[in-house]
N, C-alpha and C. Protein backbone atom coordinates (compact mmCIF):
# COMPACT_ATOMS: atom_id res chain seq x y z
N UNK A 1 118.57 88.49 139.66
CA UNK A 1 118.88 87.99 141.00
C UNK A 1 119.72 89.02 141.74
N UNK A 2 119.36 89.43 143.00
CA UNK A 2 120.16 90.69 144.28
C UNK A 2 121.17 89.41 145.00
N UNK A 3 122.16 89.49 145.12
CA UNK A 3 123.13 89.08 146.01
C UNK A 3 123.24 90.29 147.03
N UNK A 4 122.91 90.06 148.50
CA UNK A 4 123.36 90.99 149.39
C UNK A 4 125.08 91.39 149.21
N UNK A 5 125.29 92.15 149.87
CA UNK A 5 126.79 92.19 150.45
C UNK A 5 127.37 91.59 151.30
N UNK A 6 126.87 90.50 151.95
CA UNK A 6 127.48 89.79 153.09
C UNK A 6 127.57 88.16 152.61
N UNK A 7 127.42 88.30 151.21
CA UNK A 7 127.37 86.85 150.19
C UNK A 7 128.61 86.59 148.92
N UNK A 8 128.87 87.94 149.41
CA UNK A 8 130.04 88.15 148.24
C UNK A 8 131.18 89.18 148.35
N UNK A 9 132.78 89.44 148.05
CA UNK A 9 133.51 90.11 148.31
C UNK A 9 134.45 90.51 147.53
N UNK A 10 134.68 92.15 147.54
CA UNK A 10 136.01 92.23 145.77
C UNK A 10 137.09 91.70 146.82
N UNK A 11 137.72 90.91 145.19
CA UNK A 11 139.24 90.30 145.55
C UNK A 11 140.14 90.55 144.25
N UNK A 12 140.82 91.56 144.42
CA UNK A 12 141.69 91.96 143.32
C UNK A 12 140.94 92.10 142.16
N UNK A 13 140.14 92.93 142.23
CA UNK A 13 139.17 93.29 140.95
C UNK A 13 138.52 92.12 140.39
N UNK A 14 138.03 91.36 141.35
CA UNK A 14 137.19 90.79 140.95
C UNK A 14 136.05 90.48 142.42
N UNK A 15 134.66 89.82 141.97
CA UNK A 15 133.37 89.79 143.06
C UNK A 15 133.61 88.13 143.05
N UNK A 16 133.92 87.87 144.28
CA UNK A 16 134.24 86.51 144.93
C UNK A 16 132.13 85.96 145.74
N UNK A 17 131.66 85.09 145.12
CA UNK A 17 130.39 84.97 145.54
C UNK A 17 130.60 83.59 146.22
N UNK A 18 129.92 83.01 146.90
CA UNK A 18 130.15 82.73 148.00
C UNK A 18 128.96 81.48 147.54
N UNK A 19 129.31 80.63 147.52
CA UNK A 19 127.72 79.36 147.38
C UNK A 19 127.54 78.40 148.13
N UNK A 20 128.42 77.88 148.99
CA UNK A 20 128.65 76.80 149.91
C UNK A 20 129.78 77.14 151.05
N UNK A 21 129.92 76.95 151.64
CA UNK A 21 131.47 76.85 152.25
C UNK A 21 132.59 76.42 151.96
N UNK A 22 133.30 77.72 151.33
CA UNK A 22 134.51 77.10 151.05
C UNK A 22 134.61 76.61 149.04
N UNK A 23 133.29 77.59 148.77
CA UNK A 23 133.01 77.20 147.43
C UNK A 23 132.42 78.65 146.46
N UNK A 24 133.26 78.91 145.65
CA UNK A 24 133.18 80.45 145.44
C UNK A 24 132.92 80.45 143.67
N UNK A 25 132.31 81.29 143.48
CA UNK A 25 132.43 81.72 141.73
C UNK A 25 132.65 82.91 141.60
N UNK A 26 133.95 83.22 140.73
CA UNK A 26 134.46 84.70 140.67
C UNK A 26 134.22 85.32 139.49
N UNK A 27 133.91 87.01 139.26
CA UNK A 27 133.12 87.09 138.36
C UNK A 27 134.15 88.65 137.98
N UNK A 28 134.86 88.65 136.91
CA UNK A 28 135.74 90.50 136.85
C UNK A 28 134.79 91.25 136.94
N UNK A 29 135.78 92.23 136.95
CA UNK A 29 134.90 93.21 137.38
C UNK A 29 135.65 94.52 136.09
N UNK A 30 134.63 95.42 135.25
CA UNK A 30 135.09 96.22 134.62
C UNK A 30 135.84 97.08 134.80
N UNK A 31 137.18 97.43 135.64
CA UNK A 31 137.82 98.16 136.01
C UNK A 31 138.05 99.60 135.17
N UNK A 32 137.84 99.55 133.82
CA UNK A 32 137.90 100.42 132.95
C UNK A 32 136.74 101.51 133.01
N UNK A 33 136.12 101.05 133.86
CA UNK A 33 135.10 101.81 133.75
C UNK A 33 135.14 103.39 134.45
N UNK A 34 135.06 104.78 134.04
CA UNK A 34 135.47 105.71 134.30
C UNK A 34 135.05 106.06 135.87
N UNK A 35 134.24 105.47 136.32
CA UNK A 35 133.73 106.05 137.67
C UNK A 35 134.02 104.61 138.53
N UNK A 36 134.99 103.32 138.43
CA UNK A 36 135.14 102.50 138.84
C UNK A 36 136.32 103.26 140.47
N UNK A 37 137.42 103.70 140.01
CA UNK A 37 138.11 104.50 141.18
C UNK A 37 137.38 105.11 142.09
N UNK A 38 136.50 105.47 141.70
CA UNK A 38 135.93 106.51 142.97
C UNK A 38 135.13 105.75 143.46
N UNK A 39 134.12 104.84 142.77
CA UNK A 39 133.27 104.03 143.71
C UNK A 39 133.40 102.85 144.39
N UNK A 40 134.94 102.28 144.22
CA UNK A 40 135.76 101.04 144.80
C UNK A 40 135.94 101.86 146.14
N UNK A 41 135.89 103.10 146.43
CA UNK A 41 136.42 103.45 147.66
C UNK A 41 135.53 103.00 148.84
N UNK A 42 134.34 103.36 148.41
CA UNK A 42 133.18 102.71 149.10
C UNK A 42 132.87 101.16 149.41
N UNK A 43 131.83 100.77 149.94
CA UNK A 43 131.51 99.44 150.60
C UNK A 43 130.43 99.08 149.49
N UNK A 44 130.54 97.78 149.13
CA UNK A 44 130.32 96.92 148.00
C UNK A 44 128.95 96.81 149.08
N UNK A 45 127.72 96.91 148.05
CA UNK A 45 126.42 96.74 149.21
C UNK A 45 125.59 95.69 148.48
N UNK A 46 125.43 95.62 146.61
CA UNK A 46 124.80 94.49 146.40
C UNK A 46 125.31 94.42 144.83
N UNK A 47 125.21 93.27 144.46
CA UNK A 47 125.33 92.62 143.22
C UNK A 47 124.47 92.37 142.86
N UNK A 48 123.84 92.76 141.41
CA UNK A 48 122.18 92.70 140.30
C UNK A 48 122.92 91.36 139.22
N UNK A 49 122.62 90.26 139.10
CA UNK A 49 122.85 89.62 138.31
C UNK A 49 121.45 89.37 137.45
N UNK A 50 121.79 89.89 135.74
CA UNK A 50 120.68 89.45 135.24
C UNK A 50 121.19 88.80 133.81
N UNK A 51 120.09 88.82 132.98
CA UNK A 51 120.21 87.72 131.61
C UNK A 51 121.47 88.01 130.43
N UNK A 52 121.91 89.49 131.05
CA UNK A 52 122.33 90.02 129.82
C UNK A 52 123.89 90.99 130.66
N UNK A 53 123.55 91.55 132.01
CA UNK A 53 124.56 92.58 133.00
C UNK A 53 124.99 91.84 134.06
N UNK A 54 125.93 92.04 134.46
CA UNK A 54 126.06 91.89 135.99
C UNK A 54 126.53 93.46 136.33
N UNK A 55 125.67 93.82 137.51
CA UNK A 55 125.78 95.71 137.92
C UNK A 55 126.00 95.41 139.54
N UNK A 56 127.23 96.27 139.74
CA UNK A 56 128.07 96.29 141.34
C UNK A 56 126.99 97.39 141.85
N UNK A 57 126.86 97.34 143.37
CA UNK A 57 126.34 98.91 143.76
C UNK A 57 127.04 99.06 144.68
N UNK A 58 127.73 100.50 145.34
CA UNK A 58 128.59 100.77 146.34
C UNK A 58 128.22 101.62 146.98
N UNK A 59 128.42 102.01 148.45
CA UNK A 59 127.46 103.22 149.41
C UNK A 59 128.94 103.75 149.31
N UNK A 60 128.71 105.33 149.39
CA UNK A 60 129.71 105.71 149.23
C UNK A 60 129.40 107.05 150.37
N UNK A 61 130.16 107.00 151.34
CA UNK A 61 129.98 108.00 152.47
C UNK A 61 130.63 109.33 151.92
N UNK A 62 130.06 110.62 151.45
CA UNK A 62 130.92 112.03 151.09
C UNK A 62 131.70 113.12 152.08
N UNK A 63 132.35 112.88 152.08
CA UNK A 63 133.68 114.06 153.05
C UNK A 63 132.40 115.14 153.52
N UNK A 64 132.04 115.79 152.31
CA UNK A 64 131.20 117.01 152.77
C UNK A 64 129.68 116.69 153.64
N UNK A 65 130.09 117.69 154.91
CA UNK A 65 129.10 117.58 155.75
C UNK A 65 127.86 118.31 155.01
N UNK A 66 126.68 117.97 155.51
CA UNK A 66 125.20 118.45 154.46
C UNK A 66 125.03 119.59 155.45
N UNK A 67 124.62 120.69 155.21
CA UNK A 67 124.21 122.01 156.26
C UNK A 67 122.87 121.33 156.54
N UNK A 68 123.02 122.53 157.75
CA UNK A 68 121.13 122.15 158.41
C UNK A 68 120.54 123.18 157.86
N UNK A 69 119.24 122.87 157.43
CA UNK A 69 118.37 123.66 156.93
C UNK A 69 117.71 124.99 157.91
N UNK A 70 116.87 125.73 156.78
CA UNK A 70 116.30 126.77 157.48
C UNK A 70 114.92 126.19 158.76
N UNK A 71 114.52 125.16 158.52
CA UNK A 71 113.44 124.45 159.39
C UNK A 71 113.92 123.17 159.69
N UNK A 72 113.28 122.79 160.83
CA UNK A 72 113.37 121.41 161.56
C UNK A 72 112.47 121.02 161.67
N UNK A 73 111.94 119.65 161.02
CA UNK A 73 110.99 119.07 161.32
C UNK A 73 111.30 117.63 161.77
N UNK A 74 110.52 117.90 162.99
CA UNK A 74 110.55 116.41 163.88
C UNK A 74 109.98 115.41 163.67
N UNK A 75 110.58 114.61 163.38
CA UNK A 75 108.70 113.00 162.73
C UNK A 75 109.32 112.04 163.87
N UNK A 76 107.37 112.05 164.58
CA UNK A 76 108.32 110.85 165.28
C UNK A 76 107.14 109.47 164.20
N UNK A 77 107.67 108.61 164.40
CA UNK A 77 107.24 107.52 163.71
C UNK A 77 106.75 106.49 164.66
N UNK A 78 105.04 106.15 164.22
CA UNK A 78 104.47 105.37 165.08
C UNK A 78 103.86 104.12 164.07
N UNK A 79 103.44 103.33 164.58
CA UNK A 79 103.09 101.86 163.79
C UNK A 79 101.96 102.40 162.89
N UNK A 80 101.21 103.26 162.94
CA UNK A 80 100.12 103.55 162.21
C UNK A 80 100.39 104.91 161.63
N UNK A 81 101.08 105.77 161.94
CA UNK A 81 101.15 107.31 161.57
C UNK A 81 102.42 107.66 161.51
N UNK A 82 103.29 108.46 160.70
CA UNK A 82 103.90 109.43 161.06
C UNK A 82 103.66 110.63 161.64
N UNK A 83 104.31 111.58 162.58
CA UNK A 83 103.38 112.56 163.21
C UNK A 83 104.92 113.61 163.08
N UNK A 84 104.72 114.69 162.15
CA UNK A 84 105.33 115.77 161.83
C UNK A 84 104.99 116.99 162.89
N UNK A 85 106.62 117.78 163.64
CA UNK A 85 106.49 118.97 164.51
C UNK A 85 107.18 119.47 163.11
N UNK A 86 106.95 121.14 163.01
CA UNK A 86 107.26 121.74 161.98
C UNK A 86 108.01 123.03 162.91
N UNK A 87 109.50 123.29 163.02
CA UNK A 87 109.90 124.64 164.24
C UNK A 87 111.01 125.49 162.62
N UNK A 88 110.49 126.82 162.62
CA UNK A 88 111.34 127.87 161.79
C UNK A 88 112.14 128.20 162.43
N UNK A 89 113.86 128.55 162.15
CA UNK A 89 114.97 128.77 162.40
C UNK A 89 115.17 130.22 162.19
N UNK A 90 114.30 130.71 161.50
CA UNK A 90 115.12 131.95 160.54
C UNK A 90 115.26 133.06 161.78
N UNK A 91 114.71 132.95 162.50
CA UNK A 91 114.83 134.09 164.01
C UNK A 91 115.78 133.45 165.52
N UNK A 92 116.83 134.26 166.12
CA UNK A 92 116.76 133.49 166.97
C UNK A 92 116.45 133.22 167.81
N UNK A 93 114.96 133.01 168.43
CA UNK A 93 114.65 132.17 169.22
C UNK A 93 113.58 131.10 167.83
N UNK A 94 113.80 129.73 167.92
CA UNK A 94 112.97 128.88 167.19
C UNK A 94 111.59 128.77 167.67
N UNK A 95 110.56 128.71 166.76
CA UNK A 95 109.33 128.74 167.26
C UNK A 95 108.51 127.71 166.21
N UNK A 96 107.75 127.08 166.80
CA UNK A 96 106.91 125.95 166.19
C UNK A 96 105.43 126.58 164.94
N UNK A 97 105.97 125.81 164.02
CA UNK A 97 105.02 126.65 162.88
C UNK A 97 103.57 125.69 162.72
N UNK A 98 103.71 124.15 162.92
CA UNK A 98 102.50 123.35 162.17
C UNK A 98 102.67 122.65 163.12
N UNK A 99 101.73 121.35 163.42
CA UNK A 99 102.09 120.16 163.50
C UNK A 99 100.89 119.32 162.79
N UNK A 100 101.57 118.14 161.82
CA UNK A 100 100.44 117.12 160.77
C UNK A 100 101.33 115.83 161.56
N UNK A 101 100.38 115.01 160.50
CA UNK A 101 100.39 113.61 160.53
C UNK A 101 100.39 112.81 159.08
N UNK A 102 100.82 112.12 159.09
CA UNK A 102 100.67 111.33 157.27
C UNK A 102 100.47 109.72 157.79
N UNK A 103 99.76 109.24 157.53
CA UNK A 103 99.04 107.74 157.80
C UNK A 103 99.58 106.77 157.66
N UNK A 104 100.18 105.70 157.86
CA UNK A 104 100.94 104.82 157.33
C UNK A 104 100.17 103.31 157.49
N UNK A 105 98.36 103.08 157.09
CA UNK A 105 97.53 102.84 156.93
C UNK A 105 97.77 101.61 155.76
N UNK A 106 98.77 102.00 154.60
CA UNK A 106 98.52 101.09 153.79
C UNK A 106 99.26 100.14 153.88
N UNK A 107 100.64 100.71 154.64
CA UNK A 107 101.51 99.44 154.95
C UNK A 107 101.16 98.69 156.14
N UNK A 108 100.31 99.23 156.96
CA UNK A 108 99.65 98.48 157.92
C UNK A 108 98.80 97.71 157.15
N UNK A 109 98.38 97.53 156.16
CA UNK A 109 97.53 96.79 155.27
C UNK A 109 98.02 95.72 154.83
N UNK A 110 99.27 95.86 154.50
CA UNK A 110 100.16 94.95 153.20
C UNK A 110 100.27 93.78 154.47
N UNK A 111 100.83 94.52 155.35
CA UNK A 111 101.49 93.26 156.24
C UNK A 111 100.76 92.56 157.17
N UNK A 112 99.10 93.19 157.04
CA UNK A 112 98.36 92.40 158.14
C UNK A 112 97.96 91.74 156.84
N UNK A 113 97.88 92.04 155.58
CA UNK A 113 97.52 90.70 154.32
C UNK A 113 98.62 89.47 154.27
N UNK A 114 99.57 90.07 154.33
CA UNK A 114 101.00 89.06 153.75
C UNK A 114 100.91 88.02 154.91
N UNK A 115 100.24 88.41 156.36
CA UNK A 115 100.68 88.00 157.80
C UNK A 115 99.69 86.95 157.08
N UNK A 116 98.33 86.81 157.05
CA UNK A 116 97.40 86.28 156.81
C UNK A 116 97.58 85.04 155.72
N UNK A 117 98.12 85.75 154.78
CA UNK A 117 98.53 84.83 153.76
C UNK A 117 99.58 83.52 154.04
N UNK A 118 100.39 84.30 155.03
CA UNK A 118 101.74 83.18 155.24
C UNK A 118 100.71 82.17 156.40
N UNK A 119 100.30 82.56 156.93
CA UNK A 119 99.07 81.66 158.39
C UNK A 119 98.45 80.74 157.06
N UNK A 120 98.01 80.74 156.02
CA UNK A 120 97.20 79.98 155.08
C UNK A 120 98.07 79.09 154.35
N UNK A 121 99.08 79.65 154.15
CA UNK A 121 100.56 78.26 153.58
C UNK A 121 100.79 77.79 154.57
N UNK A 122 101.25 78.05 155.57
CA UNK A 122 101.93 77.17 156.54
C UNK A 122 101.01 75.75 157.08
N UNK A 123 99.82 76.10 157.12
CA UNK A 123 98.66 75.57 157.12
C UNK A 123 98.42 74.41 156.25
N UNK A 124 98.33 74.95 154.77
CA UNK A 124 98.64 73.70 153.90
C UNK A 124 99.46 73.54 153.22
N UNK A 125 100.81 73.98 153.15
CA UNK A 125 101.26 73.98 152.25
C UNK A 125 103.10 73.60 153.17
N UNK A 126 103.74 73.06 152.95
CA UNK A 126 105.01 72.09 153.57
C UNK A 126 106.32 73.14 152.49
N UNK A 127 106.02 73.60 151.65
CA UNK A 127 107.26 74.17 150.76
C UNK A 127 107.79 75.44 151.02
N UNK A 128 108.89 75.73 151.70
CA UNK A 128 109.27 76.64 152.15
C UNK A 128 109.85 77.72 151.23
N UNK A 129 109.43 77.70 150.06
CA UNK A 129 109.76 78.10 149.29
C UNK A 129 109.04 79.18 148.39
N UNK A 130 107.38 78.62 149.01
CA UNK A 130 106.35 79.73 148.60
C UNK A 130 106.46 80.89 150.12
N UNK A 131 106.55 80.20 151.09
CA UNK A 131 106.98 81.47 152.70
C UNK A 131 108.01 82.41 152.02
N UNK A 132 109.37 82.03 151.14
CA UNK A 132 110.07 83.07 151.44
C UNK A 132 109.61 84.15 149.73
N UNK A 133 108.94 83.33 148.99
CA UNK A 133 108.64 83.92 148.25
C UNK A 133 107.34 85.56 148.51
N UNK A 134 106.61 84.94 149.51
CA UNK A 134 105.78 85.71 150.09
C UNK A 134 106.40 86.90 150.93
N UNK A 135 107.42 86.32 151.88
CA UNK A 135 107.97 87.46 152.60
C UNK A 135 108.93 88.63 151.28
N UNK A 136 109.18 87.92 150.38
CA UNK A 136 109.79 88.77 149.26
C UNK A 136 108.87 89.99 149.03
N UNK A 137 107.82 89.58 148.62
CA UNK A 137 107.01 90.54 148.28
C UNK A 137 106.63 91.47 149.18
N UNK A 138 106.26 90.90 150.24
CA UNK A 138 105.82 91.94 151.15
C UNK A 138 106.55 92.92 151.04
N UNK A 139 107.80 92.45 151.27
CA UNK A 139 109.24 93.25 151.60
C UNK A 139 109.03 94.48 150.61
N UNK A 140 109.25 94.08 149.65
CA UNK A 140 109.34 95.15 148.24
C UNK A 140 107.44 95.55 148.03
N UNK A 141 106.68 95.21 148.13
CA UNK A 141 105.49 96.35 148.55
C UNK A 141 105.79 97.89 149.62
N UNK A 142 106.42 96.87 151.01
CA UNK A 142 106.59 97.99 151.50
C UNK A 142 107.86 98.72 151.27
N UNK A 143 108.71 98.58 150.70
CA UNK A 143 109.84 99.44 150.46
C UNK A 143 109.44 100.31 148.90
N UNK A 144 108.26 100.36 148.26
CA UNK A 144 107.86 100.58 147.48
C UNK A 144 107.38 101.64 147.90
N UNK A 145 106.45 101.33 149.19
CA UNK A 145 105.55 102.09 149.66
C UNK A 145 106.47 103.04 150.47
N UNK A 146 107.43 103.33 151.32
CA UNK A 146 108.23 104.07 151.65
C UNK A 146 108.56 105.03 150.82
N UNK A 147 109.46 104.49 149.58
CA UNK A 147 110.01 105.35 148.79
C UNK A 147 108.98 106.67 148.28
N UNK A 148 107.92 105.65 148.01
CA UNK A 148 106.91 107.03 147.80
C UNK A 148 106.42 108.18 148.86
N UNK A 149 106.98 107.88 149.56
CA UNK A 149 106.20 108.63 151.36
C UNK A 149 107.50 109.46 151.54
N UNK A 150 108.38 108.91 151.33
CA UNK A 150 109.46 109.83 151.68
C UNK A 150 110.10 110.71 150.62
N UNK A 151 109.79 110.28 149.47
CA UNK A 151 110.20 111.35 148.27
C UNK A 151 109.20 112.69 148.46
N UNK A 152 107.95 112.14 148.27
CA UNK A 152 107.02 113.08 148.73
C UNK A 152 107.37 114.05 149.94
N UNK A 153 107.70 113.45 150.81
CA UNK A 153 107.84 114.42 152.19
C UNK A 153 109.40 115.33 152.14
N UNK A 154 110.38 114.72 151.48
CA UNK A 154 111.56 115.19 150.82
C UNK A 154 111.46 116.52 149.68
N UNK A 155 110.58 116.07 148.94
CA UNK A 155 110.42 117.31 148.43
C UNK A 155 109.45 118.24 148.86
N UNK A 156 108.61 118.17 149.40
CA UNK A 156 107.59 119.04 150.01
C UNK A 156 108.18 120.09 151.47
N UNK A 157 109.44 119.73 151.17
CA UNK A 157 110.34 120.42 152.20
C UNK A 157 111.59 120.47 152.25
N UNK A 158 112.20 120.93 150.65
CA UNK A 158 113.24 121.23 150.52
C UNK A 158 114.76 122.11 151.45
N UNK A 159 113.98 122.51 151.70
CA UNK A 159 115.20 123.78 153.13
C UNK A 159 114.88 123.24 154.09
N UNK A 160 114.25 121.62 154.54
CA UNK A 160 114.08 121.57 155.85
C UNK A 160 115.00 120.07 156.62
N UNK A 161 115.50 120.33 158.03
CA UNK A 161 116.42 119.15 158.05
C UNK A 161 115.62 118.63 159.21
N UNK A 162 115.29 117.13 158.77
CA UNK A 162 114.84 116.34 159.37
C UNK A 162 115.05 115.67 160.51
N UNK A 163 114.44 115.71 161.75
CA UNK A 163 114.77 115.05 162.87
C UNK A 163 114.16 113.92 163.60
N UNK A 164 114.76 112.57 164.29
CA UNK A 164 114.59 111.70 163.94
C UNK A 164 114.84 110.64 165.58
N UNK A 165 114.07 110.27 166.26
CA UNK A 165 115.00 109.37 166.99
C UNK A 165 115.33 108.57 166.87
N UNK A 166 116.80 108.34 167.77
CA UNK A 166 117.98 107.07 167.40
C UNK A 166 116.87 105.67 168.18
N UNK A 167 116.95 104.75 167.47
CA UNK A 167 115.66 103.99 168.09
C UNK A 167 116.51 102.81 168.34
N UNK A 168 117.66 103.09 168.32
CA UNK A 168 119.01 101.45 167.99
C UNK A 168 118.71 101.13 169.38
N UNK A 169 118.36 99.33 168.93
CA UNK A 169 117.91 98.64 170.10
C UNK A 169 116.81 98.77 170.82
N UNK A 170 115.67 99.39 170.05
CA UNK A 170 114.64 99.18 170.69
C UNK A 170 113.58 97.97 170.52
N UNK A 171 114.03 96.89 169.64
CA UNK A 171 113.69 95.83 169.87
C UNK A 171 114.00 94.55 170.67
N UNK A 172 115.00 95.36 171.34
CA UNK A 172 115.57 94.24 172.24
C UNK A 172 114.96 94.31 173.72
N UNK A 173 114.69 93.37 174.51
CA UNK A 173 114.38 93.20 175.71
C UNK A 173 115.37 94.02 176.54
N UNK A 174 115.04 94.89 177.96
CA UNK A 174 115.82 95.71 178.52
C UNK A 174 115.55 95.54 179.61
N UNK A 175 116.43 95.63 180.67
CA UNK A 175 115.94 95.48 181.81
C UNK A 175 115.28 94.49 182.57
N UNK A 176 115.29 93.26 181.72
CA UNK A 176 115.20 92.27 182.20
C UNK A 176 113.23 92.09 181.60
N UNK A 177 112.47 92.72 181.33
CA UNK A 177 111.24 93.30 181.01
C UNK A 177 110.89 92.61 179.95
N UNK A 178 110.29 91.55 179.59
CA UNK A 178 110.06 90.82 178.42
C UNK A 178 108.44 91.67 177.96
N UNK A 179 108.91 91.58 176.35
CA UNK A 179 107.51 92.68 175.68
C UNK A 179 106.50 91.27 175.27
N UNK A 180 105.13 91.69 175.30
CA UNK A 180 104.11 91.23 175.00
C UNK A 180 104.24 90.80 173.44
N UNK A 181 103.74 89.31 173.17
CA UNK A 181 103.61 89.01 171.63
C UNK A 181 103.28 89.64 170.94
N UNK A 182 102.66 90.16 171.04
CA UNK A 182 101.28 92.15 170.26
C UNK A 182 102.37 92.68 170.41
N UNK A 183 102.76 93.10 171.12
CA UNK A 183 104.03 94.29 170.79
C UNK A 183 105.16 93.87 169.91
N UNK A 184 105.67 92.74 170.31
CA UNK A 184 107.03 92.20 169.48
C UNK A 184 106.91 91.75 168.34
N UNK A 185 105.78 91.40 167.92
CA UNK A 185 105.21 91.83 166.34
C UNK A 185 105.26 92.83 165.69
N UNK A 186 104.28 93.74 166.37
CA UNK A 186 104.50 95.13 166.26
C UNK A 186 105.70 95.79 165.70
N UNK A 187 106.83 95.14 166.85
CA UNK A 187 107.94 95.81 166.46
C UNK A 187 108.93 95.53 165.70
N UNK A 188 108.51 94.12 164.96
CA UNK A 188 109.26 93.11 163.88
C UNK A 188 108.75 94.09 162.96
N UNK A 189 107.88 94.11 162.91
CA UNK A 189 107.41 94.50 161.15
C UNK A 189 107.71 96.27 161.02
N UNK A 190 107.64 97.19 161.88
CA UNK A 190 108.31 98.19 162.27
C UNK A 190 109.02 98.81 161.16
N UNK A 191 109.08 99.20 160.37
CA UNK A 191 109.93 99.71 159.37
C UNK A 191 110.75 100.96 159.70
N UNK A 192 110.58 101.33 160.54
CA UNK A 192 111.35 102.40 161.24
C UNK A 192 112.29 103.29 160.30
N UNK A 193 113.66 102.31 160.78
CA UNK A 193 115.40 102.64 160.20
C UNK A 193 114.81 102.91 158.34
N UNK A 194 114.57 101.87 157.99
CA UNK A 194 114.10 101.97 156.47
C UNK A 194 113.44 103.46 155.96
N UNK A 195 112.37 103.78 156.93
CA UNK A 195 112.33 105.11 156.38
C UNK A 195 113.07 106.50 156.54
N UNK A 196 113.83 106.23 157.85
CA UNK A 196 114.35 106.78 158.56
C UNK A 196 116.28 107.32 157.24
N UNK A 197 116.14 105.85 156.70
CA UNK A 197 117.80 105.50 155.60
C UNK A 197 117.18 106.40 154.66
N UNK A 198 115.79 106.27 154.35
CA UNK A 198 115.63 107.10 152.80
C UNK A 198 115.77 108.40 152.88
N UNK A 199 114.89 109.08 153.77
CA UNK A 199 114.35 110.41 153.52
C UNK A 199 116.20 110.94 154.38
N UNK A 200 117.47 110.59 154.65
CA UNK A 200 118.18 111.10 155.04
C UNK A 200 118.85 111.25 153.78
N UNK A 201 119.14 110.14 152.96
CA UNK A 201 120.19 110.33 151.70
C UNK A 201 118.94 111.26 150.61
N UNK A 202 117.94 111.07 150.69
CA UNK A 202 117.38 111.35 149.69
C UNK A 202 117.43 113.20 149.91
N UNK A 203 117.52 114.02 151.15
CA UNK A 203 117.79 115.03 151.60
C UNK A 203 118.25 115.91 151.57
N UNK A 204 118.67 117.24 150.97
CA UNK A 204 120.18 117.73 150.88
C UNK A 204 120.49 118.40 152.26
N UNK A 205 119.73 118.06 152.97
CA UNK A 205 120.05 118.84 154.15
C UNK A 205 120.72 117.90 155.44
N UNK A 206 121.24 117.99 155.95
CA UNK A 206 121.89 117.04 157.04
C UNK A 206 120.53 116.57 158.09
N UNK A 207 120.47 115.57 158.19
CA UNK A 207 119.46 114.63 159.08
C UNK A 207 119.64 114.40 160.69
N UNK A 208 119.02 114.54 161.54
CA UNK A 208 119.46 115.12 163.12
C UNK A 208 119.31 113.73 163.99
N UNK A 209 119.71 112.81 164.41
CA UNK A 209 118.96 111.71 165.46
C UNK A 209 119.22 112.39 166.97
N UNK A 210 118.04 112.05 167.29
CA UNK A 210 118.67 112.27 169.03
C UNK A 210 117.57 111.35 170.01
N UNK A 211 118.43 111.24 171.16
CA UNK A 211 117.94 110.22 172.06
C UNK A 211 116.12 110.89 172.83
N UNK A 212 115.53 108.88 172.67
CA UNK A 212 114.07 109.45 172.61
C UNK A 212 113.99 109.00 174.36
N UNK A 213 115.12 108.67 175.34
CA UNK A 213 115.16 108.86 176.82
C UNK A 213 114.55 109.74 177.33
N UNK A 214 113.69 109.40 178.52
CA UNK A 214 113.11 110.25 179.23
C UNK A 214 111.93 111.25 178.44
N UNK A 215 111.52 110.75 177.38
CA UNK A 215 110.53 111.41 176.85
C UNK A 215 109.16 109.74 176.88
N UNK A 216 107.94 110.34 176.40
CA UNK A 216 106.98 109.33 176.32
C UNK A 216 106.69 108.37 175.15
């Protein structure tokens, strides 16, 4: 069982879990453990409870800034494709070396199945319990399917620092401009940030966002 981080909290060396309001089960925490100091510094992100462990996980932000690489590659990320600009640094003026695309075809797959599937419970089925079981899966298909897309593209471009636009809030209505049902679907299922979180930590190179204003 995953307990998020917003279900549970350390309280004097111990994980305070949260079950009702106002109704908690506290669980120690191995303090002895040699790498426990350094990773308490960080933000408590999820709790693995299983048959035999209970395992803490902590994001831990590093002092040291990541250098930018010898190349920049731009992905912008669309509902069906990623679309890679490839620009070399090593001279100074920068000049554009490639531009590809990598398909994102199968997760457009998973979720027009899972979409389909949940339309067929809701239909007959009253237990809300097979819906969230379904959205589970989806979930972890496609974060499955990420990890593999972005390790791949991570290593297939070791010296290169990735650039990215800041997309915060682009699901929100603006301007008063309400988006079409087709679109706001679209942009629910969107995995964006998710791939956007991997291929940055997974990186050794520092990761670039910049504003996608005034462009198309």
């Amino acid at each position: 069982m995953r307990i998020d981080g917003e279900l549970f909290k350390i309280v004097e060396d111990k994980a305070r879990i949260t079950m009702q309001p106002n109704n908690y089960v506290w669980i120690p925490i191995n303090t002895s453990n040699k790498h426990y100091q350094d990773y308490s510094k960080g933000r408590a992100s999820e709790l693995l409870i299983t048959d035999t462990k209970v395992c803490l996980t902590f994001i831990i932000k590093g002092n040291a800034v990541k250098p930018l690489g010898n190349r920049l590659i731009a992905q912008d990320l669309n509902f069906k494709s990623v679309d890679s600009t490839k620009a070399s640094l090593s001279s100074s003026q920068p000049s554009l070396t490639s531009v590809d695309n990598q398909s994102l075809k199968e997760i457009v797959r998973i979720q027009n199945d899972f979409s389909r599937r949940r339309r067929m419970i809701q239909l007959h089925v009253k237990n809300l319990k097979k819906l969230r079981e379904t959205r589970g899966r989806q979930r972890n298909r496609i974060s499955d399917a990420l990890h593999k897309l972005s390790i791949k593209t991570v290593r297939e471009n070791p010296d290169a620092s990735f650039v990215f636009e800041n997309l915060k809030g682009i699901r929100k209505t603006s301007n008063g401009i309400k988006k079409s049902k087709k679109l706001r679907m679209y942009l629910n299922r969107w995995p964006y940030r998710l791939y956007q979180s991997m291929v940055e930590y997974k990186s050794d190179n520092r990761t670039v966002y910049v504003s996608p204003r005034g462009t198309s």
